[in-house]
PDB file of N, CA and C in Angstrom:
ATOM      1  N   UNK A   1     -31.626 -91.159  -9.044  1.00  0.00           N
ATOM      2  CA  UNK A   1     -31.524 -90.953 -10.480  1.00  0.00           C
ATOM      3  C   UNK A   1     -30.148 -90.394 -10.816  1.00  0.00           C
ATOM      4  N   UNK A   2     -29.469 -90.699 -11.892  1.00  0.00           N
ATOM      5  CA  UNK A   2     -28.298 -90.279 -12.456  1.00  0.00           C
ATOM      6  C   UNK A   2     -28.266 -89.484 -13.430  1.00  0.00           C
ATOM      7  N   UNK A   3     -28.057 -88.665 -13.175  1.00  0.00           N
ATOM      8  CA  UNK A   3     -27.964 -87.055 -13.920  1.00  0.00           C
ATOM      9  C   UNK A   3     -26.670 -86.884 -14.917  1.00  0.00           C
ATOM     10  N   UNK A   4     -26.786 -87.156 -16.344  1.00  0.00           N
ATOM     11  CA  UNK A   4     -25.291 -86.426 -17.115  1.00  0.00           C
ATOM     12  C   UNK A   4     -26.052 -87.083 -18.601  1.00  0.00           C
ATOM     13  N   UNK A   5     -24.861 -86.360 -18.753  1.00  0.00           N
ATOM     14  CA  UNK A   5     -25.203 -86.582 -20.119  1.00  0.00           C
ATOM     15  C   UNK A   5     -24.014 -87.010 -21.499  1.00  0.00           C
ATOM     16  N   UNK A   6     -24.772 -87.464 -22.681  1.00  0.00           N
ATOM     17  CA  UNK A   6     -23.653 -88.480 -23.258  1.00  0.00           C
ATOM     18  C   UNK A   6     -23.687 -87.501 -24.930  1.00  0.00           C
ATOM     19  N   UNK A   7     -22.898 -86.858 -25.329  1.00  0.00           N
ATOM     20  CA  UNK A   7     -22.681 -86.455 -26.580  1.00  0.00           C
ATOM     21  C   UNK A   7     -22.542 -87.365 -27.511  1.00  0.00           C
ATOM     22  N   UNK A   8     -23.660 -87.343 -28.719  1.00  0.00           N
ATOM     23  CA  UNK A   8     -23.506 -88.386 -29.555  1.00  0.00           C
ATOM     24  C   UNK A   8     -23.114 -88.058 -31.132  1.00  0.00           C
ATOM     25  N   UNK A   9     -22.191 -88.765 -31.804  1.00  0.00           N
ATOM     26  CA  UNK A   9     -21.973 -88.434 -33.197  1.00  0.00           C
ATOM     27  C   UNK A   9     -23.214 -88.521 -34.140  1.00  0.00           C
ATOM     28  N   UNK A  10     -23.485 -88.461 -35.167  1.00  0.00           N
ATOM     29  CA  UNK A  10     -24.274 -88.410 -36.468  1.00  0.00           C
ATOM     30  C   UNK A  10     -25.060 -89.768 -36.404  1.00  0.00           C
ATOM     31  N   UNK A  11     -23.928 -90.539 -36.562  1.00  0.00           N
ATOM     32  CA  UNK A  11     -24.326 -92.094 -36.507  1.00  0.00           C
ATOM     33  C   UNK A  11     -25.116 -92.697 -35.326  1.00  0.00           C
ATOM     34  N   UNK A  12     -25.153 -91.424 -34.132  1.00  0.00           N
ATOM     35  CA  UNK A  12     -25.817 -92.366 -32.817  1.00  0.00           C
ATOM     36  C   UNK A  12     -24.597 -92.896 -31.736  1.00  0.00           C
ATOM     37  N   UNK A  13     -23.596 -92.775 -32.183  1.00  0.00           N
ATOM     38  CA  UNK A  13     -22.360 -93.938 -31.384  1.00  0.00           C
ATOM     39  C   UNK A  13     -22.023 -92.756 -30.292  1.00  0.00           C
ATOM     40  N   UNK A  14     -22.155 -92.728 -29.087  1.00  0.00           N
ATOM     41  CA  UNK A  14     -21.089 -91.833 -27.837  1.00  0.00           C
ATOM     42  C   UNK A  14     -19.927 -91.770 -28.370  1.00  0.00           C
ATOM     43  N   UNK A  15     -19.526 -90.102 -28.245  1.00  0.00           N
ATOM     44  CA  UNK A  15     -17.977 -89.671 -28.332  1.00  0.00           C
ATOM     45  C   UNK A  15     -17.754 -88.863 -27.039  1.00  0.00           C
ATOM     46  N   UNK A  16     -18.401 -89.241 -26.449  1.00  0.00           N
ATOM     47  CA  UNK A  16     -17.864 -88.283 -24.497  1.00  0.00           C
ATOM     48  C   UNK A  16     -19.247 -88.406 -23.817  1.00  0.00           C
ATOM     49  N   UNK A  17     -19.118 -88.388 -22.485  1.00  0.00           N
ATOM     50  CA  UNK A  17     -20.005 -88.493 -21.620  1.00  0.00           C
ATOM     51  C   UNK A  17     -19.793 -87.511 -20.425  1.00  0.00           C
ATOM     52  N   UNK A  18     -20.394 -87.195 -19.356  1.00  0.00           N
ATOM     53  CA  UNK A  18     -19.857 -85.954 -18.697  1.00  0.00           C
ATOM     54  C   UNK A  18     -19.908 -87.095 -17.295  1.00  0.00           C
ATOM     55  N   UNK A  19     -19.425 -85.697 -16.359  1.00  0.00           N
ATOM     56  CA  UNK A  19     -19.432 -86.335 -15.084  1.00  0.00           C
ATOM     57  C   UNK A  19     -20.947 -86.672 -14.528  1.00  0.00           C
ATOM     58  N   UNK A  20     -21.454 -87.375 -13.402  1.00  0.00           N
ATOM     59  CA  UNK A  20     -22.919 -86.739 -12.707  1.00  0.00           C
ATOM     60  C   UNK A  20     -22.912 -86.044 -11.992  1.00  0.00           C
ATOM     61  N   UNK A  21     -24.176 -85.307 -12.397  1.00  0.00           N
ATOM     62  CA  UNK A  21     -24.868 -84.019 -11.677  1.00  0.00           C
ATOM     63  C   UNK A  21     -25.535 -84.178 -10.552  1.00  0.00           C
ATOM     64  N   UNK A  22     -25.479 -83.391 -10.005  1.00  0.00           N
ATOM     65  CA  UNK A  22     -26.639 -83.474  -8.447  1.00  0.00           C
ATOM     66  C   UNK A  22     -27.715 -82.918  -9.111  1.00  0.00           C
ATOM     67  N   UNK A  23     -28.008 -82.023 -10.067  1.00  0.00           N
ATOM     68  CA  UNK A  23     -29.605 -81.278 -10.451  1.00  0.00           C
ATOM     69  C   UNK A  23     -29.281 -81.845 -12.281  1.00  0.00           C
ATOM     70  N   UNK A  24     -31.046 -81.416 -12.963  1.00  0.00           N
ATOM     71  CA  UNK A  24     -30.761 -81.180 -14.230  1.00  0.00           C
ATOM     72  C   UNK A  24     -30.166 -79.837 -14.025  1.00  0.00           C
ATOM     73  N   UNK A  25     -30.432 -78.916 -13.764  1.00  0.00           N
ATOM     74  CA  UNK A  25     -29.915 -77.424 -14.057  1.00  0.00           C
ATOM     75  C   UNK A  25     -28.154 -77.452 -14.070  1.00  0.00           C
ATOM     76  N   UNK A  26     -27.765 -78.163 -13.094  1.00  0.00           N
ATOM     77  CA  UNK A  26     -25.886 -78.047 -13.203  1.00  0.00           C
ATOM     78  C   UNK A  26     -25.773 -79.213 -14.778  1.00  0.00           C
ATOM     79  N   UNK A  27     -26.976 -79.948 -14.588  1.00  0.00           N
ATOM     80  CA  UNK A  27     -26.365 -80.945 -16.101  1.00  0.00           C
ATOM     81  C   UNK A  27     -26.440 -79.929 -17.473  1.00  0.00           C
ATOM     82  N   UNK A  28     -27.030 -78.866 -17.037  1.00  0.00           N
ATOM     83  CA  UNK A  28     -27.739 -78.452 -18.310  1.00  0.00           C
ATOM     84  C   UNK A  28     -26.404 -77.329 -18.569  1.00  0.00           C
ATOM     85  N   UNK A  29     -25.811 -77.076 -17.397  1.00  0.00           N
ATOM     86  CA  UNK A  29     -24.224 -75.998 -17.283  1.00  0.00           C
ATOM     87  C   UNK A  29     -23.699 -76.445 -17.842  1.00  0.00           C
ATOM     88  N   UNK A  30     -23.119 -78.230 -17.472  1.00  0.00           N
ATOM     89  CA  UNK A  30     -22.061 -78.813 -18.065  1.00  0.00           C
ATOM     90  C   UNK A  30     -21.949 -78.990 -19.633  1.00  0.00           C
ATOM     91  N   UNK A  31     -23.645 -79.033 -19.962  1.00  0.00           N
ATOM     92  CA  UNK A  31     -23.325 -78.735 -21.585  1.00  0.00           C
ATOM     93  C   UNK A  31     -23.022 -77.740 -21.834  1.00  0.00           C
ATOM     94  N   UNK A  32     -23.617 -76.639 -21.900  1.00  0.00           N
ATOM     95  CA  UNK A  32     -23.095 -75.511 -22.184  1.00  0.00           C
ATOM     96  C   UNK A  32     -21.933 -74.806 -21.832  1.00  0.00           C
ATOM     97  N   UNK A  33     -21.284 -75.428 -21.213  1.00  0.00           N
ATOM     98  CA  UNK A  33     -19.395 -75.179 -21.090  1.00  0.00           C
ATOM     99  C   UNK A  33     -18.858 -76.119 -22.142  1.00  0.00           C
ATOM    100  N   UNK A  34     -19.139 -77.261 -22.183  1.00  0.00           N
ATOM    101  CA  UNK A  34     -18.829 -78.359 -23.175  1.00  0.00           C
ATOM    102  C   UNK A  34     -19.128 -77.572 -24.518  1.00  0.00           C
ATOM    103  N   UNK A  35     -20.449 -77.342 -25.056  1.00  0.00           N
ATOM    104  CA  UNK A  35     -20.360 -76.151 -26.471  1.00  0.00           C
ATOM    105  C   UNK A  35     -19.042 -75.559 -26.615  1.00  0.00           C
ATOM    106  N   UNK A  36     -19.106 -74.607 -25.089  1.00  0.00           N
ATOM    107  CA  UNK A  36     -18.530 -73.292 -25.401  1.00  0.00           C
ATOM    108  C   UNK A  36     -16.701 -73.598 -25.404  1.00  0.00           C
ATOM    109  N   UNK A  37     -16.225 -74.502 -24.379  1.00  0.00           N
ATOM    110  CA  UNK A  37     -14.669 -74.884 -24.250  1.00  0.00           C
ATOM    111  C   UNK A  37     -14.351 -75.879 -25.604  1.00  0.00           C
ATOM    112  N   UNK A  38     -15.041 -77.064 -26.099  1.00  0.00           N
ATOM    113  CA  UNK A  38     -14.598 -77.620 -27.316  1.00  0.00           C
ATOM    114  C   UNK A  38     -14.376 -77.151 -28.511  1.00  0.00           C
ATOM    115  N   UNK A  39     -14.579 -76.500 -29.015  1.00  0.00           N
ATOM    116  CA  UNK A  39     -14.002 -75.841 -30.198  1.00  0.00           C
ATOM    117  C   UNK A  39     -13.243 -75.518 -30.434  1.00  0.00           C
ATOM    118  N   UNK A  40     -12.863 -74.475 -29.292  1.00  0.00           N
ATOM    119  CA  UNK A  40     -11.694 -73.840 -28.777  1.00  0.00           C
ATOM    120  C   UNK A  40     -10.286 -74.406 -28.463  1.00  0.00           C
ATOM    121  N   UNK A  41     -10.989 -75.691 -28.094  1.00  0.00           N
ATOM    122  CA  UNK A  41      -9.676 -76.418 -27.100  1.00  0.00           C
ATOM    123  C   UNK A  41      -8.840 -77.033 -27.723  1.00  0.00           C
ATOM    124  N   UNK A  42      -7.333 -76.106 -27.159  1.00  0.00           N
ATOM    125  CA  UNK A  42      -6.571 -77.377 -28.422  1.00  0.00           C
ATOM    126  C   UNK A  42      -6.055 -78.903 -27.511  1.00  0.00           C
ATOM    127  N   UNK A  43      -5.490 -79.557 -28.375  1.00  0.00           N
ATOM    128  CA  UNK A  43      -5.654 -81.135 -28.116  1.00  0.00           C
ATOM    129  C   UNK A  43      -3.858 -81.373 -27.269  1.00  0.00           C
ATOM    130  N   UNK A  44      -3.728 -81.787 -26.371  1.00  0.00           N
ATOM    131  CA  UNK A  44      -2.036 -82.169 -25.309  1.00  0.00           C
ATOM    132  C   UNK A  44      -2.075 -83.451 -25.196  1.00  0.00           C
ATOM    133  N   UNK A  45      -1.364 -83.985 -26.254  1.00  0.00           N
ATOM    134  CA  UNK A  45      -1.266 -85.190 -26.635  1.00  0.00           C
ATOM    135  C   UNK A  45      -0.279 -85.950 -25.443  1.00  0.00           C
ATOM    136  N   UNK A  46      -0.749 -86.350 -24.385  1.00  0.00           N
ATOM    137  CA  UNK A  46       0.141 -86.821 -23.604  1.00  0.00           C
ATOM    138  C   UNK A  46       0.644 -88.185 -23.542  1.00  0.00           C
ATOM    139  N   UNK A  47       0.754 -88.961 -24.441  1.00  0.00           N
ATOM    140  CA  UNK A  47       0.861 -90.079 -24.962  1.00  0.00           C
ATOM    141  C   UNK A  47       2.202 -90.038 -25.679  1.00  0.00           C
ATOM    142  N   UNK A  48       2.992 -89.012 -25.489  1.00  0.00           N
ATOM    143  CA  UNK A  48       4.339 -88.783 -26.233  1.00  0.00           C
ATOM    144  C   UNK A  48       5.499 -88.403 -25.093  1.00  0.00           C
ATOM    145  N   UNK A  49       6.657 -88.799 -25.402  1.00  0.00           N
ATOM    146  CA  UNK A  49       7.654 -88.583 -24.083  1.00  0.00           C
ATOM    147  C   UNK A  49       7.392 -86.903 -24.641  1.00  0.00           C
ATOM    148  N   UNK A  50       7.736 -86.230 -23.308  1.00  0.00           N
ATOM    149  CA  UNK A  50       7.839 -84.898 -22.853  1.00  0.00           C
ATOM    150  C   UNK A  50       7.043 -84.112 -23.967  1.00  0.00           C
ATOM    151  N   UNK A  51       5.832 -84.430 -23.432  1.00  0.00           N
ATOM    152  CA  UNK A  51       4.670 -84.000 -24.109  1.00  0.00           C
ATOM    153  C   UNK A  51       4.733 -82.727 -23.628  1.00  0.00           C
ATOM    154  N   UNK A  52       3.951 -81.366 -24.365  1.00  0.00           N
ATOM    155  CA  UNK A  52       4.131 -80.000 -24.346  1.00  0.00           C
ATOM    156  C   UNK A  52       2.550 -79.716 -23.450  1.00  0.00           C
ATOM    157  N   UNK A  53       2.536 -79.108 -22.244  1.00  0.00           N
ATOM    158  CA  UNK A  53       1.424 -78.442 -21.574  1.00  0.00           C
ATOM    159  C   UNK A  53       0.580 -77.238 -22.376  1.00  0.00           C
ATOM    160  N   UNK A  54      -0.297 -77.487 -22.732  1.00  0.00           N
ATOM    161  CA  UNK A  54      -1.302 -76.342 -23.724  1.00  0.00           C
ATOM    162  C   UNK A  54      -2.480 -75.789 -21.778  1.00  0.00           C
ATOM    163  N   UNK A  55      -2.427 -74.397 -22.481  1.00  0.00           N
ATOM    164  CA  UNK A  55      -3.510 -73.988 -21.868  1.00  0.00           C
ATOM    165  C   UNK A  55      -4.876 -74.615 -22.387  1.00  0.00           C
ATOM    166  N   UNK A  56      -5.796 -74.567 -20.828  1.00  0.00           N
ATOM    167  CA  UNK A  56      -7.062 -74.914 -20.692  1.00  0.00           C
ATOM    168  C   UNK A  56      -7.664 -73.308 -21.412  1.00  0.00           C
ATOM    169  N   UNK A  57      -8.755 -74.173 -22.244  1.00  0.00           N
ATOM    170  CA  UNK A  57      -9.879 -75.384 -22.321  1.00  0.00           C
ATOM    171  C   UNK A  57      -8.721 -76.609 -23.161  1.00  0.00           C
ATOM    172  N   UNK A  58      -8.961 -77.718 -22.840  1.00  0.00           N
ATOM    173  CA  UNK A  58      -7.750 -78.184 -24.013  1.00  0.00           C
ATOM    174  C   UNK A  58      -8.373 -80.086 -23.562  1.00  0.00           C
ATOM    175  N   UNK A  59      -8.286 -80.334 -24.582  1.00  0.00           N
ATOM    176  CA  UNK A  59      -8.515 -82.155 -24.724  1.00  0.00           C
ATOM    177  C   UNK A  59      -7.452 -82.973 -24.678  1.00  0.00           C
ATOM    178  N   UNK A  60      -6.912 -83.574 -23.461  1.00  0.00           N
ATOM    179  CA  UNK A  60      -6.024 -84.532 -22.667  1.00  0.00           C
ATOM    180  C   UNK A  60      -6.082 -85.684 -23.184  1.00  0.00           C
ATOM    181  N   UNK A  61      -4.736 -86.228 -24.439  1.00  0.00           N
ATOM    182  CA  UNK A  61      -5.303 -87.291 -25.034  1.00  0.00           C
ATOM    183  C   UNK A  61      -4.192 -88.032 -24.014  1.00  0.00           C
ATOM    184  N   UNK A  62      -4.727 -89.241 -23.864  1.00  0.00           N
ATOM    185  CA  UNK A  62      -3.871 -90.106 -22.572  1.00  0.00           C
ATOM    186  C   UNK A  62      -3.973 -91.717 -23.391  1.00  0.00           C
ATOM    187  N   UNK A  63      -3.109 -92.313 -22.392  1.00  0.00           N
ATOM    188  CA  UNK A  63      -3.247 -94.175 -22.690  1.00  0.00           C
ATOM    189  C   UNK A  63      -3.925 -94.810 -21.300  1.00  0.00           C
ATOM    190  N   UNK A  64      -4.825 -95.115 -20.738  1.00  0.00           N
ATOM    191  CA  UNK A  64      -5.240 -95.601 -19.470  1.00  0.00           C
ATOM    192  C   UNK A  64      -4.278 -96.865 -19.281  1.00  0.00           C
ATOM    193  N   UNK A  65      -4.953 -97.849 -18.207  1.00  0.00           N
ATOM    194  CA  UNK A  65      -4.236 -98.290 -17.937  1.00  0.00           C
ATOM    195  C   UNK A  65      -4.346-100.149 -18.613  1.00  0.00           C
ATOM    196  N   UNK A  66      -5.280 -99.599 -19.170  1.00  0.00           N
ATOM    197  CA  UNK A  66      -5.227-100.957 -20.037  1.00  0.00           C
ATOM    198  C   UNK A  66      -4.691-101.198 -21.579  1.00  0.00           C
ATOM    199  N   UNK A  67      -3.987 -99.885 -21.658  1.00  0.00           N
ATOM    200  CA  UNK A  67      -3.559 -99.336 -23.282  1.00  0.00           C
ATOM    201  C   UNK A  67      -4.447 -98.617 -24.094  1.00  0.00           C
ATOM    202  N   UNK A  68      -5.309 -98.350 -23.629  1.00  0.00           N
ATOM    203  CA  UNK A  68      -6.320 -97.688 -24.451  1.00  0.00           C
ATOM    204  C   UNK A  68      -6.427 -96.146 -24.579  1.00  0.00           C
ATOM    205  N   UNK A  69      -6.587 -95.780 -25.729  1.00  0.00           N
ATOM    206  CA  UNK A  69      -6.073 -94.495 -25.469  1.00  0.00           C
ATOM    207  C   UNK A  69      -7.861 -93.541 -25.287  1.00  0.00           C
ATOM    208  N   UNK A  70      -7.559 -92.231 -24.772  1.00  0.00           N
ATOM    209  CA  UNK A  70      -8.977 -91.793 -24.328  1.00  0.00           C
ATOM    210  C   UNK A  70      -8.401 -90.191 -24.275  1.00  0.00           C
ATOM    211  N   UNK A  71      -9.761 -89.610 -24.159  1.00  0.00           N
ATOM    212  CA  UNK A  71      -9.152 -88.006 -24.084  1.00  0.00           C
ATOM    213  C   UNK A  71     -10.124 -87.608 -22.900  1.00  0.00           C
ATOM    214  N   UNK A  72     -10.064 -86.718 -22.573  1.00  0.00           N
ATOM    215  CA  UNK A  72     -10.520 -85.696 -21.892  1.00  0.00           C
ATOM    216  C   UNK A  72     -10.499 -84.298 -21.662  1.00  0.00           C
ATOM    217  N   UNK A  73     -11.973 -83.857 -22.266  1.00  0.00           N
ATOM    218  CA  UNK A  73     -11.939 -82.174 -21.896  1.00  0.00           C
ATOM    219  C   UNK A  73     -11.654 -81.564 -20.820  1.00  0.00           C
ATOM    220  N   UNK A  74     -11.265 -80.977 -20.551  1.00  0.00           N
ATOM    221  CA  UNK A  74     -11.163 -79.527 -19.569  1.00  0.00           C
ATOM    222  C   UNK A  74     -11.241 -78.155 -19.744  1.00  0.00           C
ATOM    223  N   UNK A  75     -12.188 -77.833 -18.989  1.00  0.00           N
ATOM    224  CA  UNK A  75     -12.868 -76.524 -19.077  1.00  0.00           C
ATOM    225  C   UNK A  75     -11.674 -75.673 -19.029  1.00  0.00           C
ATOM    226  N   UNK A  76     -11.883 -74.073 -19.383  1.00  0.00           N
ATOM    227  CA  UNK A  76     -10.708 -73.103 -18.872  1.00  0.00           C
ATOM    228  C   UNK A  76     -10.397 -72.904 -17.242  1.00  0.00           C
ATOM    229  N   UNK A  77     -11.386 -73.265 -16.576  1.00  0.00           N
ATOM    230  CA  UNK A  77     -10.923 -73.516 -14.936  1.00  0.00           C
ATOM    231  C   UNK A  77     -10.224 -75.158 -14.419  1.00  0.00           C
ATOM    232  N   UNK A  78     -10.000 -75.593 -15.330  1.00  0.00           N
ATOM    233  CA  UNK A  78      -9.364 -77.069 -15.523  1.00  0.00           C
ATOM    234  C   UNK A  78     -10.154 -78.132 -15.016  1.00  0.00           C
ATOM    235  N   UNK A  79     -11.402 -78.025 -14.875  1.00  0.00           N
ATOM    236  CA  UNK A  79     -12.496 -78.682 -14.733  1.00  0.00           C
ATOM    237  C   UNK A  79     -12.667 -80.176 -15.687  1.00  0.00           C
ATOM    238  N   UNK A  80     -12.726 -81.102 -15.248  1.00  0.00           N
ATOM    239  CA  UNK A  80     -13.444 -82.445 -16.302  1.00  0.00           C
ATOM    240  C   UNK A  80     -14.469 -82.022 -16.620  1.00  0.00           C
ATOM    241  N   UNK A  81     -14.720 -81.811 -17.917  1.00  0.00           N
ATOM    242  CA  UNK A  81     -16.247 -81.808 -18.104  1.00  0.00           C
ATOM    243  C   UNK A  81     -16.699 -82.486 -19.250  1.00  0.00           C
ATOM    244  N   UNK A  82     -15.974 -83.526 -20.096  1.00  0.00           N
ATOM    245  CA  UNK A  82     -16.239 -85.022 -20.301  1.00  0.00           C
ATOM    246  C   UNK A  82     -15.236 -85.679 -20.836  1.00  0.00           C
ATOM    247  N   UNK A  83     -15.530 -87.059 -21.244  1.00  0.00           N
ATOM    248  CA  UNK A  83     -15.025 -87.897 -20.977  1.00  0.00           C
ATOM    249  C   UNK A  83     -14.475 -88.820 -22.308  1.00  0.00           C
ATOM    250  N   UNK A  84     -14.240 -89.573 -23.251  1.00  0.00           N
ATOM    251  CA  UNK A  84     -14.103 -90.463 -23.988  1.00  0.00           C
ATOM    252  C   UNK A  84     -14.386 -91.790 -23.734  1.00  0.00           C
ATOM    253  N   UNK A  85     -14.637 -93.165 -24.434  1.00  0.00           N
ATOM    254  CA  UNK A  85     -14.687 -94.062 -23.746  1.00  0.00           C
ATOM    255  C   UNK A  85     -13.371 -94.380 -25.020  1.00  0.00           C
ATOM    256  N   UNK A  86     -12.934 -95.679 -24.588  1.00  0.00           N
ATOM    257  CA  UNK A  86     -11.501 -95.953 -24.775  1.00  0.00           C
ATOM    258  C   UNK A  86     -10.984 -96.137 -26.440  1.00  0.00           C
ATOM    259  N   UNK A  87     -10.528 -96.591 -27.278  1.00  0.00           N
ATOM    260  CA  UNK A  87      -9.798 -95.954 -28.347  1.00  0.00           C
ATOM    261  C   UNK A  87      -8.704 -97.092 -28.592  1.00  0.00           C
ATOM    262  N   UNK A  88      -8.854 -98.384 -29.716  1.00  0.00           N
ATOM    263  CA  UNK A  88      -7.338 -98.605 -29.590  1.00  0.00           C
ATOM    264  C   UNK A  88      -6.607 -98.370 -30.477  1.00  0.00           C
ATOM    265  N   UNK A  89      -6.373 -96.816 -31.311  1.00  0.00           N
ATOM    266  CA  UNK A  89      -5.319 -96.358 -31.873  1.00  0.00           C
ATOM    267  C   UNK A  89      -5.275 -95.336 -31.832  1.00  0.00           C
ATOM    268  N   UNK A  90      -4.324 -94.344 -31.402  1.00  0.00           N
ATOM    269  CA  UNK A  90      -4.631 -92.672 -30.927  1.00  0.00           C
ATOM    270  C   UNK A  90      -4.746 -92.318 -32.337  1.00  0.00           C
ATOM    271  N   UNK A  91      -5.107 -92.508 -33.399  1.00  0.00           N
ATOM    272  CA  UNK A  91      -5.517 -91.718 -34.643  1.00  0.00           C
ATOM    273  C   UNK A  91      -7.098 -91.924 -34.493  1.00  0.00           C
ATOM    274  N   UNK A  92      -7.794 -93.171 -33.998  1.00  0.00           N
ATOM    275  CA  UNK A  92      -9.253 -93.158 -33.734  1.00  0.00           C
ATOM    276  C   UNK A  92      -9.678 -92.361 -32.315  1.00  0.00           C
ATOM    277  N   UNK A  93      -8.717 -92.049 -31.940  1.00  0.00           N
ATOM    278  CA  UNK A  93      -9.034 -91.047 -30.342  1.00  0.00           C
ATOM    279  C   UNK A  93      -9.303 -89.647 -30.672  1.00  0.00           C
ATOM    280  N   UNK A  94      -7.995 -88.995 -31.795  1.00  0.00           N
ATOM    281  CA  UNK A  94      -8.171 -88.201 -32.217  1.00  0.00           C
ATOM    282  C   UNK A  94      -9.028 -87.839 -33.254  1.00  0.00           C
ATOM    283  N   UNK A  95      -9.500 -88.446 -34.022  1.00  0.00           N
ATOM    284  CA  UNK A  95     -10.736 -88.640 -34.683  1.00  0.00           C
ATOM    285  C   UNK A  95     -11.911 -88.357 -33.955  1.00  0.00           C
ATOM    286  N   UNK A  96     -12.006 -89.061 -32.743  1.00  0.00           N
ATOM    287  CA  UNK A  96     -13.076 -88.534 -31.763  1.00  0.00           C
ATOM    288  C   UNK A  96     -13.153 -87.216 -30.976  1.00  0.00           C
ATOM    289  N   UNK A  97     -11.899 -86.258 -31.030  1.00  0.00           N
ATOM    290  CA  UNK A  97     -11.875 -84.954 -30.266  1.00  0.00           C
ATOM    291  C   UNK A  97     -12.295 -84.459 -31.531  1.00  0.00           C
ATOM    292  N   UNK A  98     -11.978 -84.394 -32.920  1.00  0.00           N
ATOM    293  CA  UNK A  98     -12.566 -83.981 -33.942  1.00  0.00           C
ATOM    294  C   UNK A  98     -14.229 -84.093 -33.908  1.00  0.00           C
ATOM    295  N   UNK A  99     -14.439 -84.684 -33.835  1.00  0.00           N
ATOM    296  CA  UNK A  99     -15.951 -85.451 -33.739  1.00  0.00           C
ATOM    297  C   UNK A  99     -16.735 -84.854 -32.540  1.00  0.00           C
ATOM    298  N   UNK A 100     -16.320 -84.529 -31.267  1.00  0.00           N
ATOM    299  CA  UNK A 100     -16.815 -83.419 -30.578  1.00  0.00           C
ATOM    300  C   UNK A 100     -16.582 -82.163 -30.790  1.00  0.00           C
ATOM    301  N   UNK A 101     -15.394 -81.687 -31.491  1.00  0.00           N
ATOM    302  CA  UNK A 101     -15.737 -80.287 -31.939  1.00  0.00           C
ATOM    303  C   UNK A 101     -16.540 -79.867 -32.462  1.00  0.00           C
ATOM    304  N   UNK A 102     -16.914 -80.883 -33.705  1.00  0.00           N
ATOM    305  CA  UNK A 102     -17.677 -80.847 -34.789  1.00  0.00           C
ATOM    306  C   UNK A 102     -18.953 -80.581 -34.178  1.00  0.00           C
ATOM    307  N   UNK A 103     -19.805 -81.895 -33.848  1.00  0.00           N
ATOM    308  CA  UNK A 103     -20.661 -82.263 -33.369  1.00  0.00           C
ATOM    309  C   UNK A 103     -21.253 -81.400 -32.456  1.00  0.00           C
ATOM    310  N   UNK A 104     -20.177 -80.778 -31.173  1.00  0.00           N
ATOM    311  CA  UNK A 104     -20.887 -80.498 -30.024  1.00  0.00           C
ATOM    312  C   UNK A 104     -21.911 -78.924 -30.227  1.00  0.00           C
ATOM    313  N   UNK A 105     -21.431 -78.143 -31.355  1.00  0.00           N
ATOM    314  CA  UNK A 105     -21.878 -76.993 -31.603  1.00  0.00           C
ATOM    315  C   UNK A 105     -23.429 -76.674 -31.788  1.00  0.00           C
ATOM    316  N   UNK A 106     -24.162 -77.605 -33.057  1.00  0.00           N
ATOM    317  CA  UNK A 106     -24.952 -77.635 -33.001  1.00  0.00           C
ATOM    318  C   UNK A 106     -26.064 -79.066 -32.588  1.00  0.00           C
ATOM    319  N   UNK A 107     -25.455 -79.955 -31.591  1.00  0.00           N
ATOM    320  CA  UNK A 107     -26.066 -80.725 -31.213  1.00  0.00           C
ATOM    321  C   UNK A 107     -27.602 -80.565 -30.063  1.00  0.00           C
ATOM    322  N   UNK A 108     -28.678 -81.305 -30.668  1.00  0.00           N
ATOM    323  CA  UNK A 108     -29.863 -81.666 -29.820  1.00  0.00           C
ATOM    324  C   UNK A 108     -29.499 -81.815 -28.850  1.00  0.00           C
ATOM    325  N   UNK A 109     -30.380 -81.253 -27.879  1.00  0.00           N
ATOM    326  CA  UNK A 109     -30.302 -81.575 -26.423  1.00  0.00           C
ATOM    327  C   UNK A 109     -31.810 -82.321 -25.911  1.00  0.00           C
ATOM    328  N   UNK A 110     -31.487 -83.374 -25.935  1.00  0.00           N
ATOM    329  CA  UNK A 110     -32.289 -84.521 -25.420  1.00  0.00           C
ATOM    330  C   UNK A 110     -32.546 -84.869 -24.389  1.00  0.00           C
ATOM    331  N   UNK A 111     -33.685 -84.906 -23.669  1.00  0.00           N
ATOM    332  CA  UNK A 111     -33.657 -85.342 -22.301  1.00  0.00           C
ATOM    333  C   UNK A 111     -34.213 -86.704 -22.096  1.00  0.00           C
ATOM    334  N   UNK A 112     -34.010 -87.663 -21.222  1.00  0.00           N
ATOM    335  CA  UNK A 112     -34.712 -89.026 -21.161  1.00  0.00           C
ATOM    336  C   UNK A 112     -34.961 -89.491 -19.372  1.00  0.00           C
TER     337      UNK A 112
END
């Protein structure tokens, strides 16, 4: 069985997904670092020449390798602890780190 879990906007649509867990109990950590580091975290837009390093907790906005742009949280121990799926204009990427700040605070926790 595959253990993680997928943060969802208003509408239902995924805006991050986490890594997998070996237990529910570490899945149930990773949210609750995810609450507690997103709000907080400011955004290191690395998609710009000589982009500026922000301290962790902080959302890693990047271009993969197919052009798509995507972010990623990191905890204050610089931990992944989720994910984006891909983005093709960094104003809709950033729209989506908005959208987990928002969202992740008082979001349902659903199990399936």
């Amino acid at each position: 069985t595959v253990i993680k879990f997928d943060l969802k906007a208003g509408n239902g649509d995924v805006i991050a997904t986490s890594q997998v867990y070996k237990s529910e109990t570490s899945c149930k950590k990773g949210i609750a670092s995810v609450q507690k580091n997103a709000p907080v975290a400011a955004v290191e837009n690395q998609t710009v020449e000589g982009w500026e390093k922000t301290k962790h907790p902080k959302f890693e906005v990047y271009t993969d390798k197919s052009g798509e742009f995507r972010f990623r949280l990191k905890a204050t121990n610089g931990q992944v602890i989720a994910i984006s799926e891909g983005y093709t204009t960094h104003a809709s990427c950033i729209n989506g780190v908005e959208s987990v700040k928002k969202n992740v605070v008082d979001a349902d926790i659903v199990t399936e």
